[in-house]
N, C-alpha and C. Protein backbone atom coordinates (compact mmCIF):
# COMPACT_ATOMS: atom_id res chain seq x y z
N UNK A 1 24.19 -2.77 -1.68
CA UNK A 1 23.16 -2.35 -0.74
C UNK A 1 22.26 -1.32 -1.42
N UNK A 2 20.71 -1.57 -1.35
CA UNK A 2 19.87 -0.24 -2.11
C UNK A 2 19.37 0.61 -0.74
N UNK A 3 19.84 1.82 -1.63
CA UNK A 3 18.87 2.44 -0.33
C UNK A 3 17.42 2.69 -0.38
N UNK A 4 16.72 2.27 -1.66
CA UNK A 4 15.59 2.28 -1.87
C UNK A 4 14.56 2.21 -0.61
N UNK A 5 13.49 3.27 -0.61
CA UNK A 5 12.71 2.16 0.61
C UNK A 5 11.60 1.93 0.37
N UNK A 6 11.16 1.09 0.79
CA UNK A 6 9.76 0.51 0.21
C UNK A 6 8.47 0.30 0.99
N UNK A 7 7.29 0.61 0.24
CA UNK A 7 6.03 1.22 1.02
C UNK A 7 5.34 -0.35 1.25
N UNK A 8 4.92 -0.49 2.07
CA UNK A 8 4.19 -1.83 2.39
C UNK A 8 2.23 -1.37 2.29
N UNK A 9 1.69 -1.71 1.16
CA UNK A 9 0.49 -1.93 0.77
C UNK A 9 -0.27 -1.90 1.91
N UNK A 10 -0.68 -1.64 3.04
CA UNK A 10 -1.56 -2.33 4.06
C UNK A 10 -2.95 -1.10 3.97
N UNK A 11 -3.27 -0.17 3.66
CA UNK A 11 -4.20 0.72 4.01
C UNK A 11 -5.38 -0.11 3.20
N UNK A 12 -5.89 -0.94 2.54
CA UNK A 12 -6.93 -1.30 1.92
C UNK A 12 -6.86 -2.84 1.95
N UNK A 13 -5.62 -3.58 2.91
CA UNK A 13 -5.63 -5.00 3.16
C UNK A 13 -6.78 -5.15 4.04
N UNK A 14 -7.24 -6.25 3.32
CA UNK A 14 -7.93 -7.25 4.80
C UNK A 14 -7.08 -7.86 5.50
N UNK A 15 -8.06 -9.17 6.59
CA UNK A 15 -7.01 -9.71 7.38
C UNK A 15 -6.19 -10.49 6.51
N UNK A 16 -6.34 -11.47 5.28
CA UNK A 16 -5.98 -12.25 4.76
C UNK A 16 -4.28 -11.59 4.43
N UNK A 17 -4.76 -10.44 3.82
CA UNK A 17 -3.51 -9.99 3.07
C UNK A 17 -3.05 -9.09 4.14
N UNK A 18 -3.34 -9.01 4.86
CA UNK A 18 -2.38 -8.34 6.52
C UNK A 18 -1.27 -9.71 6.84
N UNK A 19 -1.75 -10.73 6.98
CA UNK A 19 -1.20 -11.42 7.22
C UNK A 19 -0.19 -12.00 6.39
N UNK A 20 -0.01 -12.11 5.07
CA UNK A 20 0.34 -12.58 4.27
C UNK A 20 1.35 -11.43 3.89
N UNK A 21 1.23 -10.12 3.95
CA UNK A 21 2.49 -9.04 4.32
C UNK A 21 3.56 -9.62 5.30
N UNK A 22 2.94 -9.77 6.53
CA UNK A 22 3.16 -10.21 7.82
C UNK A 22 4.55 -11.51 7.25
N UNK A 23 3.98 -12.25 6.86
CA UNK A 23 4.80 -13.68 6.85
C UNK A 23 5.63 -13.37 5.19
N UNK A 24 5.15 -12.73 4.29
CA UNK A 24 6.40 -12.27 3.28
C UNK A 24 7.46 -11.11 3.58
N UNK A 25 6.81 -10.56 4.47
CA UNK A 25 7.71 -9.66 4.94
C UNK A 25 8.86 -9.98 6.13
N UNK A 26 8.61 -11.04 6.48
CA UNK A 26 9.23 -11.28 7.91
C UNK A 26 8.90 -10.80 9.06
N UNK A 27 7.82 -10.38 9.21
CA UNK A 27 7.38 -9.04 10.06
C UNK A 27 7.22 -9.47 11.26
N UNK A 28 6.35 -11.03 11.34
CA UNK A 28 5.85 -11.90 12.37
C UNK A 28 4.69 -11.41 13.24
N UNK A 29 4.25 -10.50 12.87
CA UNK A 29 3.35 -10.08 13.86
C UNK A 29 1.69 -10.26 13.64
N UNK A 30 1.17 -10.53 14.76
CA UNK A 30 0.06 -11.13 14.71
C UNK A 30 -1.28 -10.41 14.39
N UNK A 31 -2.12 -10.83 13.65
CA UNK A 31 -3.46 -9.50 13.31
C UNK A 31 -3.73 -8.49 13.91
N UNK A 32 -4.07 -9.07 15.02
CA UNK A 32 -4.17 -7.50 16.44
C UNK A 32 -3.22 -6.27 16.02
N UNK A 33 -2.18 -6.57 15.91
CA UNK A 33 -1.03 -5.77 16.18
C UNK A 33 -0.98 -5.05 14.47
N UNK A 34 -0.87 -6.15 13.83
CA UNK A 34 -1.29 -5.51 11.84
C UNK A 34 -2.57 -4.35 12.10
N UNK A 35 -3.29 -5.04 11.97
CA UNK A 35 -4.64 -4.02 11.94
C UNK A 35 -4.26 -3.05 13.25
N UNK A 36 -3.86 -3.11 14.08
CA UNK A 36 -3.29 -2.02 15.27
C UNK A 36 -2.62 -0.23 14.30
N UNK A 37 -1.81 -1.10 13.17
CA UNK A 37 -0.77 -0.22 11.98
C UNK A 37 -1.35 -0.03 11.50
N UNK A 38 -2.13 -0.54 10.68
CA UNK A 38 -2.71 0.10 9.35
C UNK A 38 -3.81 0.83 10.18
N UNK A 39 -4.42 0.85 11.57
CA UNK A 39 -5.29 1.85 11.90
C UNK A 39 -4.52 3.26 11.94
N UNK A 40 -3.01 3.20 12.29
CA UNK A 40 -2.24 4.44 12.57
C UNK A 40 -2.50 5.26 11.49
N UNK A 41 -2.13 4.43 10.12
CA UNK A 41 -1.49 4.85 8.61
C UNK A 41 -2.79 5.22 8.19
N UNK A 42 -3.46 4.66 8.60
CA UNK A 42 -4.77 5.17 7.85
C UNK A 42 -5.50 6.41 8.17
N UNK A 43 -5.04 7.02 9.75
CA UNK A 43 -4.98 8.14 10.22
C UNK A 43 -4.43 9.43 9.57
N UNK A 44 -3.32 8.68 8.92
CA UNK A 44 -1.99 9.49 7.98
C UNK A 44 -2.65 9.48 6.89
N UNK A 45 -3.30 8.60 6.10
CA UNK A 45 -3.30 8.47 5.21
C UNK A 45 -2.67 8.46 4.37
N UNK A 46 -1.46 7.33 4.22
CA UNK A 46 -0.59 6.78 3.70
C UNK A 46 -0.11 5.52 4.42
N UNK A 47 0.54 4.97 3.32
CA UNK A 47 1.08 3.15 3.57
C UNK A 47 2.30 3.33 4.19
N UNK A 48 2.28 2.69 5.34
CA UNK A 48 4.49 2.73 6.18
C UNK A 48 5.44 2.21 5.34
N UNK A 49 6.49 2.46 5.65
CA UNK A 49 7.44 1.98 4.70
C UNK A 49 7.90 1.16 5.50
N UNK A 50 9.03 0.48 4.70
CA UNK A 50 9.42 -0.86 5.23
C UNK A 50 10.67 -0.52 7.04
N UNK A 51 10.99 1.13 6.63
CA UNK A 51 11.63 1.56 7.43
C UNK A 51 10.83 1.59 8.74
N UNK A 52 9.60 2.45 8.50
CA UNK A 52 8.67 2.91 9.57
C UNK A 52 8.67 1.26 10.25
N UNK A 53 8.25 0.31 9.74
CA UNK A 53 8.01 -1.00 10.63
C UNK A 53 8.91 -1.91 10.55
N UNK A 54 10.58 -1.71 10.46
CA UNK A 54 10.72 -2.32 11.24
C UNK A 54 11.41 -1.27 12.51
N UNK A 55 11.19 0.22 12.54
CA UNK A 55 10.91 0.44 13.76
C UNK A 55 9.80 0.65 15.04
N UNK A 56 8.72 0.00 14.24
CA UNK A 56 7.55 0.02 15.20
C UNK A 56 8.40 -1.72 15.79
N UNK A 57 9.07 -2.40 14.80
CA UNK A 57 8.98 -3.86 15.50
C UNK A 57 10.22 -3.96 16.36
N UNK A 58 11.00 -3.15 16.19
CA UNK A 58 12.13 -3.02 17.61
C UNK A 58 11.64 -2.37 18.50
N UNK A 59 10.93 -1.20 18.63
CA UNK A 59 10.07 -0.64 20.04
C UNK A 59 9.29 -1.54 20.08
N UNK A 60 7.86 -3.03 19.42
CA UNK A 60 7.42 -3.95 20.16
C UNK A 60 8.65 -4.43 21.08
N UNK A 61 9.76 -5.31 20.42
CA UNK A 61 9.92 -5.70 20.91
C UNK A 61 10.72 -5.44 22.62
N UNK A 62 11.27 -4.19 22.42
CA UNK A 62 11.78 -3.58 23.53
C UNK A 62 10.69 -3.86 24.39
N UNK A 63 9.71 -2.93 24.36
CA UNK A 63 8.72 -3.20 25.60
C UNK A 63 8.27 -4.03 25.77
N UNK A 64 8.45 -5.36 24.98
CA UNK A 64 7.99 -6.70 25.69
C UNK A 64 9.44 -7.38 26.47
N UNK A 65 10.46 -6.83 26.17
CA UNK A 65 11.41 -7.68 26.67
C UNK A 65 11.91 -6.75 27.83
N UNK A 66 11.55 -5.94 28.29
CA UNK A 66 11.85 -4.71 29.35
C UNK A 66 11.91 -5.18 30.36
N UNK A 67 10.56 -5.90 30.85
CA UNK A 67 10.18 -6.65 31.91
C UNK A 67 11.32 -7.58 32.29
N UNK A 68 11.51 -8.73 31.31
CA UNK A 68 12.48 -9.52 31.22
C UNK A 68 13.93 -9.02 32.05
N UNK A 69 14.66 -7.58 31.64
CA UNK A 69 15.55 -7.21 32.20
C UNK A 69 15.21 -6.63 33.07
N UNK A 70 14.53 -6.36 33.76
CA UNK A 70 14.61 -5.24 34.89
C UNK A 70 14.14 -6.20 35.84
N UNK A 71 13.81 -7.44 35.75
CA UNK A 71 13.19 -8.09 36.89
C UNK A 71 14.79 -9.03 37.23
């Protein structure tokens, strides 16, 4: 197991290569939501790491599946 963690390039991607993070990364998430991140990081001024997203992608998915349980 590495504990390395690794910075994901997105502050100077277009959509092409937003997307193409997106689907090498496993990330699945759709432009809106890419360009949604790299507007954050770019606030920061710095690139997320692979840590930072995949906890932005368990809080997506929580609050989309919230509804689901509580109804």
């Amino acid at each position: 197991m590495s504990n390395k963690v690794n910075e994901f390039q997105i502050l100077n991607a277009d959509n092409t290569e937003l997307m193409r993070i997106s689907q090498e990364g496993t990330l699945s998430l759709n432009l809106n939501e890419l360009q949604t991140i790299q507007a954050h990081f770019a606030k920061l001024q710095r690139n997320p790491t692979d840590v930072e997203l995949e906890v932005i992608l368990r809080d997506l998915v929580t609050a989309i599946m919230r509804p689901v349980y509580t109804s």
